[in-house]
Protein backbone atom coordinates (compact mmCIF):
# COMPACT_ATOMS: atom_id res chain seq x y z
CA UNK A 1 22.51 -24.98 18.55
CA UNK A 2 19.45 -27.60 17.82
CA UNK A 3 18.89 -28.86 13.75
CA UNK A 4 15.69 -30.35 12.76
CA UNK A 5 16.00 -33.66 12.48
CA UNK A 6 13.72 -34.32 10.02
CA UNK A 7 12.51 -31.79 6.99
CA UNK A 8 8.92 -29.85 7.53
CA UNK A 9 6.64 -31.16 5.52
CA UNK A 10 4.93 -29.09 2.18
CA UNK A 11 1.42 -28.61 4.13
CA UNK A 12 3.45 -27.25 7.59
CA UNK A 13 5.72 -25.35 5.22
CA UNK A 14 2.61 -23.58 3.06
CA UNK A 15 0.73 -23.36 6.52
CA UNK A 16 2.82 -21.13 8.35
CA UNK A 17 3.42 -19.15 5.18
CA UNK A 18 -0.32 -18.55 4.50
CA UNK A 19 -0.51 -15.05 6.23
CA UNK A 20 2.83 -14.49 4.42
CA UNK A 21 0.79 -12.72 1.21
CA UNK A 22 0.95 -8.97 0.80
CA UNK A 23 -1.98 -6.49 0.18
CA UNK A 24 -3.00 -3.62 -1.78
CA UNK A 25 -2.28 -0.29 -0.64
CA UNK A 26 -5.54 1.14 0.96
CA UNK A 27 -6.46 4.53 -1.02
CA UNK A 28 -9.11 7.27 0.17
CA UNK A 29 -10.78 9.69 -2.11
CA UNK A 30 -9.42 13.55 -2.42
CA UNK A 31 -11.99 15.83 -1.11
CA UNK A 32 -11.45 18.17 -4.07
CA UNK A 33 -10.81 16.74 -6.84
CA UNK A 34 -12.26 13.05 -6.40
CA UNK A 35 -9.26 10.81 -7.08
CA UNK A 36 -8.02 8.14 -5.38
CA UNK A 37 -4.74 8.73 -3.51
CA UNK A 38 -2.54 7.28 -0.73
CA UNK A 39 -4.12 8.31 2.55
CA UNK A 40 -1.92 10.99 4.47
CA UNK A 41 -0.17 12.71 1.11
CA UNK A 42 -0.53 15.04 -1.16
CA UNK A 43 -2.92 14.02 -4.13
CA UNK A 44 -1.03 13.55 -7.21
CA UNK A 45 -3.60 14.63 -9.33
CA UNK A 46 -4.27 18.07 -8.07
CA UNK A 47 -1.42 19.00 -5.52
CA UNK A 48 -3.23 19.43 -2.63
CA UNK A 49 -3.50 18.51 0.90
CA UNK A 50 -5.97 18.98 3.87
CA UNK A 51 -7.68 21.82 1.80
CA UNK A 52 -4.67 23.55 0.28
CA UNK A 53 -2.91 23.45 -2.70
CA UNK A 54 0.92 22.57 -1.45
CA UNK A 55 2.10 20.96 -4.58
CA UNK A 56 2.08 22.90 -8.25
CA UNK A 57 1.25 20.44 -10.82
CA UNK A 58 1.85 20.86 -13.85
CA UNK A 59 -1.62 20.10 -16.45
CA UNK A 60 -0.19 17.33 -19.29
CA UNK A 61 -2.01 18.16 -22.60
C-alpha cells in the first residue's frame, strides 16, 4: 500500500475541501396555509398534505 511521501499542503488541503460545505434545507410554501415547510411532507403548521388534512394538530394558545 503507497504513503505520501510528503504532507499536502494547507491550500491543496482547503482546495479539495471547498465543495465540502453543507446547505440549507430547500423549503416550498403550503398551498393552504402559506408556511414554509420541507418539500414532500406534511406541513407542520396545519397537518396537511396534497390538499388534505392527514395530520391533527393540535392549536397552542
Amino acid at each position: 500500500m503507497p504513503n505520501p511521501k510528503r504532507r499536502h499542503s494547507k491550500k491543496r488541503t482547503s482546495t479539495r475541501r471547498a465543495h465540502d460545505a453543507l446547505t440549507g434545507h430547500s423549503l416550498s410554501e403550503c398551498p393552504n396555509c402559506h408556511e414554509r415547510k420541507m418539500p414532500h411532507r406534511a406541513c407542520p403548521k396545519c397537518g396537511h398534505y396534497k390538499g388534505r388534512e392527514v395530520v391533527s394538530v393540535e392549536e397552542a394558545s
